[in-house]
N, C-alpha and C. Protein backbone atom coordinates (compact mmCIF):
# COMPACT_ATOMS: atom_id res chain seq x y z
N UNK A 1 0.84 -1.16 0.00
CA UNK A 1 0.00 0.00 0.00
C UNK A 1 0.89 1.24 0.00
N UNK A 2 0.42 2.21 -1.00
CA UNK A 2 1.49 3.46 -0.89
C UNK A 2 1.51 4.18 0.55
N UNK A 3 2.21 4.99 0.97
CA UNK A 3 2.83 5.78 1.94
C UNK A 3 2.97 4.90 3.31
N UNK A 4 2.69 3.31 3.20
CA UNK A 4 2.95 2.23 4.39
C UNK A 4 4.16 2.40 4.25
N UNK A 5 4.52 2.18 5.54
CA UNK A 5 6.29 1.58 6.46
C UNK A 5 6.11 0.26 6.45
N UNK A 6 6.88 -0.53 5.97
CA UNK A 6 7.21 -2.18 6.25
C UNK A 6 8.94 -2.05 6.78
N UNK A 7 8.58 -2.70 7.97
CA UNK A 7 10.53 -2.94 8.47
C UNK A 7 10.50 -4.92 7.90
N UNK A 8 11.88 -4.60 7.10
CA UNK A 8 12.07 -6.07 6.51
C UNK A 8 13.25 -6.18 7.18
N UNK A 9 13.53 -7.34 7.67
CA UNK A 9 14.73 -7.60 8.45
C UNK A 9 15.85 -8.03 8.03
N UNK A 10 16.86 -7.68 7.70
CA UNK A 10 18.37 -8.49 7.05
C UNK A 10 19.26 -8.38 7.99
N UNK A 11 20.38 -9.34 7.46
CA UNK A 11 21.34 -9.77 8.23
C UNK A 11 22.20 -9.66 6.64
N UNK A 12 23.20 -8.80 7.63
CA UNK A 12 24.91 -8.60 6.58
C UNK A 12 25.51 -9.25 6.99
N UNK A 13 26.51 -10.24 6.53
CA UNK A 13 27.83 -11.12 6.85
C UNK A 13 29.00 -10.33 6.26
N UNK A 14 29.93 -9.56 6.97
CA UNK A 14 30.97 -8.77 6.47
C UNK A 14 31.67 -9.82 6.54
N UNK A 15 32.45 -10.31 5.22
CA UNK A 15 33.45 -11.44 5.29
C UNK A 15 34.82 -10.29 6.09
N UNK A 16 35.76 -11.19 6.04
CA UNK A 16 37.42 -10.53 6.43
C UNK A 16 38.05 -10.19 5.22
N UNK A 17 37.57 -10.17 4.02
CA UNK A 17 37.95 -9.83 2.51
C UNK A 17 37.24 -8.16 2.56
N UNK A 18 36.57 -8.28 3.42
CA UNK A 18 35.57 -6.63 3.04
C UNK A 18 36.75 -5.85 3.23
N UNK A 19 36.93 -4.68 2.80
CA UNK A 19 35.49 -3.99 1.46
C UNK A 19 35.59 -5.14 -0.06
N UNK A 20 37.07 -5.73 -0.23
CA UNK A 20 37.34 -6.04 -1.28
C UNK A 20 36.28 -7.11 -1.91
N UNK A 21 35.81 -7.88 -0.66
CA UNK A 21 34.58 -8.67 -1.14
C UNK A 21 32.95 -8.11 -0.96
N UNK A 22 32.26 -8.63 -2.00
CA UNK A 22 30.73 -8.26 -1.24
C UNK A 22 30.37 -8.70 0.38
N UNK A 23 29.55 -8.29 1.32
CA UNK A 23 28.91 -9.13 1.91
C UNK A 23 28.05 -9.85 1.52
N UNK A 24 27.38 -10.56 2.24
CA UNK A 24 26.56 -11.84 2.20
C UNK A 24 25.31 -11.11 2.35
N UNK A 25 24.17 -10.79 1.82
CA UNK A 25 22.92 -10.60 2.31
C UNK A 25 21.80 -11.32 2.55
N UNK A 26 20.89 -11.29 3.73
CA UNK A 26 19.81 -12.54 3.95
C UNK A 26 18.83 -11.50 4.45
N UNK A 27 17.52 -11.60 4.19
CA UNK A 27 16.42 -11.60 4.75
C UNK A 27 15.85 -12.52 5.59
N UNK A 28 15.97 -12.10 6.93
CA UNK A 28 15.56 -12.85 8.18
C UNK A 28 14.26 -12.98 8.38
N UNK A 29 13.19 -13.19 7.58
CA UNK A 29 11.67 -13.24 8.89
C UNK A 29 11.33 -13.42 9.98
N UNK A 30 11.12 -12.34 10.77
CA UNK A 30 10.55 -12.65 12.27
C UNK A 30 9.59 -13.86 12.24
N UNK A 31 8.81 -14.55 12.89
CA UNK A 31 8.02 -15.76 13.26
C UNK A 31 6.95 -15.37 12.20
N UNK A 32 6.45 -14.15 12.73
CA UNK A 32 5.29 -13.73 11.64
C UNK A 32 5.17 -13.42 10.75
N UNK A 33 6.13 -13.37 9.78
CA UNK A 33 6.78 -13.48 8.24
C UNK A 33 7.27 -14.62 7.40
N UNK A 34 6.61 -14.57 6.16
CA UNK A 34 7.52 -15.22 5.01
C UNK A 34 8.00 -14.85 4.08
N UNK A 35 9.24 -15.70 4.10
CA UNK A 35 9.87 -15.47 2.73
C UNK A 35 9.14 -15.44 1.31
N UNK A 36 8.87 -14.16 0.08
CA UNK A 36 8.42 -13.79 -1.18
C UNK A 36 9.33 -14.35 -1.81
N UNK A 37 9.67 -15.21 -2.05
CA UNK A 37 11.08 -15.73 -3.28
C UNK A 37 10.78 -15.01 -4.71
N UNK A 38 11.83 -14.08 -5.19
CA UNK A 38 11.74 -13.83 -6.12
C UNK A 38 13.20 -13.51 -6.72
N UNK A 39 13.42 -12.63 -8.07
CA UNK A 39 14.49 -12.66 -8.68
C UNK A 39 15.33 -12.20 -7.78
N UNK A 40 15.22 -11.31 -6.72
CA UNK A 40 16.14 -10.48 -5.71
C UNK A 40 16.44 -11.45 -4.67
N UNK A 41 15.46 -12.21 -4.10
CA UNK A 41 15.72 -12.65 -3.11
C UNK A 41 15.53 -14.48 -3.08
N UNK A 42 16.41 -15.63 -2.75
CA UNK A 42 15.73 -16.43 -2.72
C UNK A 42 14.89 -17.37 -1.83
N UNK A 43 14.19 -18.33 -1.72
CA UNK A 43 13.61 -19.25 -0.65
C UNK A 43 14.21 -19.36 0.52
N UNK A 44 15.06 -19.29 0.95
CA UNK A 44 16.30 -19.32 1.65
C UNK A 44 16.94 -17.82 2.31
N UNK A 45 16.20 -16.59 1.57
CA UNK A 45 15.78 -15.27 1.89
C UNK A 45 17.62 -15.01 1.67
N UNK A 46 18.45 -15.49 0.73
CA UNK A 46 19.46 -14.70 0.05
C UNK A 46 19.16 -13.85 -0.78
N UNK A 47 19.41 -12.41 -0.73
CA UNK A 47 19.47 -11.40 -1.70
C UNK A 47 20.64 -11.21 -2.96
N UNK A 48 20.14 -11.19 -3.78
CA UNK A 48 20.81 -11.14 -4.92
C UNK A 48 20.70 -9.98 -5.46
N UNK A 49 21.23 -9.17 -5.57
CA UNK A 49 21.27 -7.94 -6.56
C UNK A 49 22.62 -7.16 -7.15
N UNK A 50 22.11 -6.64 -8.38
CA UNK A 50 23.65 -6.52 -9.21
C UNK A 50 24.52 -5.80 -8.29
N UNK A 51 23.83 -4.98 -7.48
CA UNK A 51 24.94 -3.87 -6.32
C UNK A 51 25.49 -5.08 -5.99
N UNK A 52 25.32 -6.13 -5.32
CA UNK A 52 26.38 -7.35 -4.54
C UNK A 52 26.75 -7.51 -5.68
N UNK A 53 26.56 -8.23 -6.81
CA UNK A 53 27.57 -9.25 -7.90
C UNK A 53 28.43 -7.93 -8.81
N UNK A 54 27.80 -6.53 -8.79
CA UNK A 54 29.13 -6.03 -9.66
C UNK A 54 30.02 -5.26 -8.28
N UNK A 55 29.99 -5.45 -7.28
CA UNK A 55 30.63 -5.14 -5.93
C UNK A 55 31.93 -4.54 -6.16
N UNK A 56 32.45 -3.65 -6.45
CA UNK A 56 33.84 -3.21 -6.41
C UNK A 56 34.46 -2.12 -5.39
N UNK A 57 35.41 -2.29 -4.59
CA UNK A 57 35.83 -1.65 -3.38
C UNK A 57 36.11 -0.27 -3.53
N UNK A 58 36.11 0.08 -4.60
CA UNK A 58 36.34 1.81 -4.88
C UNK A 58 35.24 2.63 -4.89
N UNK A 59 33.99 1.84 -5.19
CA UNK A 59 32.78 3.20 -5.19
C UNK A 59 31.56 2.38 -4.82
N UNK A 60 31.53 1.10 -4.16
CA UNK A 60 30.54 0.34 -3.19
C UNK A 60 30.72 0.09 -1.79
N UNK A 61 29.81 0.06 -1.19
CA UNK A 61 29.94 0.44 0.16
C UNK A 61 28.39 0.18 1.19
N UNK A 62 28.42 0.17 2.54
CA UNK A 62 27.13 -0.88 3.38
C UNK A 62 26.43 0.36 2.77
N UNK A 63 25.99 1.16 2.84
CA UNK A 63 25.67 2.32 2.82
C UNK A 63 24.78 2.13 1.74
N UNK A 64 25.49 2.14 0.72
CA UNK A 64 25.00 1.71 -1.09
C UNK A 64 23.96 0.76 -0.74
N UNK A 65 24.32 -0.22 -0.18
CA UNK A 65 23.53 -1.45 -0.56
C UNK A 65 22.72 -0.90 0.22
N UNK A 66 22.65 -0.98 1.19
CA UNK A 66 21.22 -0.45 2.10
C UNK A 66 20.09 0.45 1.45
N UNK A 67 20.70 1.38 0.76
CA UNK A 67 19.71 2.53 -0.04
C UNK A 67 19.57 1.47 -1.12
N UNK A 68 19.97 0.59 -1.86
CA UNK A 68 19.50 -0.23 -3.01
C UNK A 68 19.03 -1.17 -2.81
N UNK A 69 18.79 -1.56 -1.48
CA UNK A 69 17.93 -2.40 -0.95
C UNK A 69 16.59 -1.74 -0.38
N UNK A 70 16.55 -0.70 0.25
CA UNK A 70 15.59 0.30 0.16
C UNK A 70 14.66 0.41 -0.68
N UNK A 71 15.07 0.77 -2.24
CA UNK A 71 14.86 0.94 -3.24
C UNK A 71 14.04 -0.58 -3.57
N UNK A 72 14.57 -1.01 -3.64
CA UNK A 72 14.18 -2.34 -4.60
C UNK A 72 12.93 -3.03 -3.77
N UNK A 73 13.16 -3.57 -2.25
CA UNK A 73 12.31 -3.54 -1.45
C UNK A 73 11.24 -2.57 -1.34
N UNK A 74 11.18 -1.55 -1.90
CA UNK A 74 9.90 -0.86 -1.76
C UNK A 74 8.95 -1.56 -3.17
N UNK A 75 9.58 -1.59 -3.92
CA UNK A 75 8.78 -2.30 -5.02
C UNK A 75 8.29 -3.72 -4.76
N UNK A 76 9.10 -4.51 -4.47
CA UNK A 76 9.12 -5.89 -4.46
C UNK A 76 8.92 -6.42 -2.91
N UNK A 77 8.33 -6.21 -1.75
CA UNK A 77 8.75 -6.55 -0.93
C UNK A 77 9.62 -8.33 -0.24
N UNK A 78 10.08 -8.25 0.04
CA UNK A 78 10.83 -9.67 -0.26
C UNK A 78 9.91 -10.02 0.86
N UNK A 79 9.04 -10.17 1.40
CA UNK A 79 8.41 -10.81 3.22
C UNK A 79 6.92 -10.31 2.80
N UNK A 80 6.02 -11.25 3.72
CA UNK A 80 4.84 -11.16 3.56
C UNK A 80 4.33 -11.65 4.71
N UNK A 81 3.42 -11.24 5.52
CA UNK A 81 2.63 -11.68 6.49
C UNK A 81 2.00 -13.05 6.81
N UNK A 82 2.19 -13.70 7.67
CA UNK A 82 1.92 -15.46 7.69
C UNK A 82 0.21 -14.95 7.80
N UNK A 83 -0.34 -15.42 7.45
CA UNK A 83 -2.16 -15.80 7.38
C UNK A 83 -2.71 -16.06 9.16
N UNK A 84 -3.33 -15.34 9.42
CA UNK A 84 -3.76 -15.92 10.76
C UNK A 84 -4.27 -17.23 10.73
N UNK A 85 -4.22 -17.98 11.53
CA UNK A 85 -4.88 -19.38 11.72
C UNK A 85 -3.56 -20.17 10.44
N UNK A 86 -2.63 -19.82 10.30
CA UNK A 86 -1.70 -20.67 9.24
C UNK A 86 -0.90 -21.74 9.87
N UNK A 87 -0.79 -22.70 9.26
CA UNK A 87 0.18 -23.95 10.10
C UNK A 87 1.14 -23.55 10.52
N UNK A 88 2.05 -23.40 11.55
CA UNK A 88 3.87 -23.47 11.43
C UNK A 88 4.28 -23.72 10.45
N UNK A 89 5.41 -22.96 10.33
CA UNK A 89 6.63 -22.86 9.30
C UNK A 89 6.76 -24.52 9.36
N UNK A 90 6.81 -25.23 8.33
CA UNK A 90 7.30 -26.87 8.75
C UNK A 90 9.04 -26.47 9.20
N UNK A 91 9.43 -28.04 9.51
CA UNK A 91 10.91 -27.36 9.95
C UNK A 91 11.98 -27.98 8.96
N UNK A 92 12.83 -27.71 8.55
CA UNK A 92 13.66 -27.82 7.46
C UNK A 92 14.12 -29.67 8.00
N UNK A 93 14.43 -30.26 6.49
CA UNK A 93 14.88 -31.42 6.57
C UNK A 93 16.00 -31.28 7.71
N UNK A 94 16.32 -32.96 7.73
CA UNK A 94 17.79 -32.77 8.61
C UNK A 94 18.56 -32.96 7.16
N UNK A 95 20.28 -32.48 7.77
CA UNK A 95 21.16 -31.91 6.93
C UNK A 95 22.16 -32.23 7.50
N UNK A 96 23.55 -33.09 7.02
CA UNK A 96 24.39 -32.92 7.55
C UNK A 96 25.30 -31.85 7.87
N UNK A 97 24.90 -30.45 7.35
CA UNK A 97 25.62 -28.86 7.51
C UNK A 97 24.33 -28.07 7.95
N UNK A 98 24.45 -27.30 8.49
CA UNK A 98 23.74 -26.21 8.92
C UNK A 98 22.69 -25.85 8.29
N UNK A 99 21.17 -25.82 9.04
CA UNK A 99 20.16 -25.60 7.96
C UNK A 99 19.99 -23.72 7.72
N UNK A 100 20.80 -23.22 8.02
CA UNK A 100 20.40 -21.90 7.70
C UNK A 100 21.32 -21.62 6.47
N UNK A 101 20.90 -20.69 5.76
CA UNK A 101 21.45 -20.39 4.30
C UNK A 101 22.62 -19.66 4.48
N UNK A 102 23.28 -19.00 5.96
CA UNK A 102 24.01 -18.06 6.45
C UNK A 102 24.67 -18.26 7.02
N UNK A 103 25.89 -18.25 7.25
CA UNK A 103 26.62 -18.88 8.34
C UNK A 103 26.42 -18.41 9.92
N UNK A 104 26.66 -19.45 10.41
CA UNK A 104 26.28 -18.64 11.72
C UNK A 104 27.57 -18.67 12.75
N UNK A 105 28.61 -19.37 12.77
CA UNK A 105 30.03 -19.02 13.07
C UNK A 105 30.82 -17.80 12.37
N UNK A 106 31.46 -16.92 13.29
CA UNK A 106 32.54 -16.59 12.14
C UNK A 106 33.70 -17.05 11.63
N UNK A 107 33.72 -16.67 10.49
CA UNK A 107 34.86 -17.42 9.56
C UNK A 107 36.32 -16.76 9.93
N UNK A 108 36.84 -17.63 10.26
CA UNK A 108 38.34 -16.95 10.93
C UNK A 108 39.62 -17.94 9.94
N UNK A 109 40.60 -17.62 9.54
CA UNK A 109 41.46 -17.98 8.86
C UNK A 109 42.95 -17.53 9.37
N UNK A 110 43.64 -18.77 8.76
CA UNK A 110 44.86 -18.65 9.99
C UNK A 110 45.89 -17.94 9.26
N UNK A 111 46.82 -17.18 9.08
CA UNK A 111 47.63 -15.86 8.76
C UNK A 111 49.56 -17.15 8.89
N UNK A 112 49.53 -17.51 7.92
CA UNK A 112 50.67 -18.20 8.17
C UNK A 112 51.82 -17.65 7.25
């Protein structure tokens, strides 16, 4: 609806390559949200957009992405409201690696 506020929730993963690498972007849903899978974002609530894949350390920055996530999210919202009376989220298969699309350790690397 025009002139509505929607807060959509993400999570940045600044690798130890930043700025030189993109971060990681995810759309988190609170309990009472689902994931919209679409070209920006997928099932798994990874964001994809050319600001991350043409990412270059001289004139991109959190800043950027946030306003182009802004942007794009106002059109598209990536999250949508669970239905009252809706089943639970089912819960993800088991997996021998981590069922979240994100890491949830940080990645530390040894300097030899």
């Amino acid at each position: 609806m025009y002139g509505s506020t929607y807060n959509i929730p993400i999570c940045l993963w600044i690798l130890d390559t930043h700025p030189y690498s993109a971060p990681m972007a995810f759309v988190k849903p609170t309990a009472d949200m689902l994931i919209k899978a679409s070209r920006h974002v997928d099932q798994n609530g990874k964001i994809y957009l050319p600001y991350l894949h043409e990412w270059n350390p001289d004139v991109s920055d959190l800043i950027g992405l946030v306003q182009v996530m802004i942007m794009t999210f106002s059109e598209m919202p990536p999250v949508y409201a669970k239905p009252k009376g809706a089943p639970p989220t089912p819960a993800q298969p088991a997996m021998p690696y981590p069922t979240t699309p994100y890491p949830t350790q940080p990645i530390l690397h040894a300097i030899t």
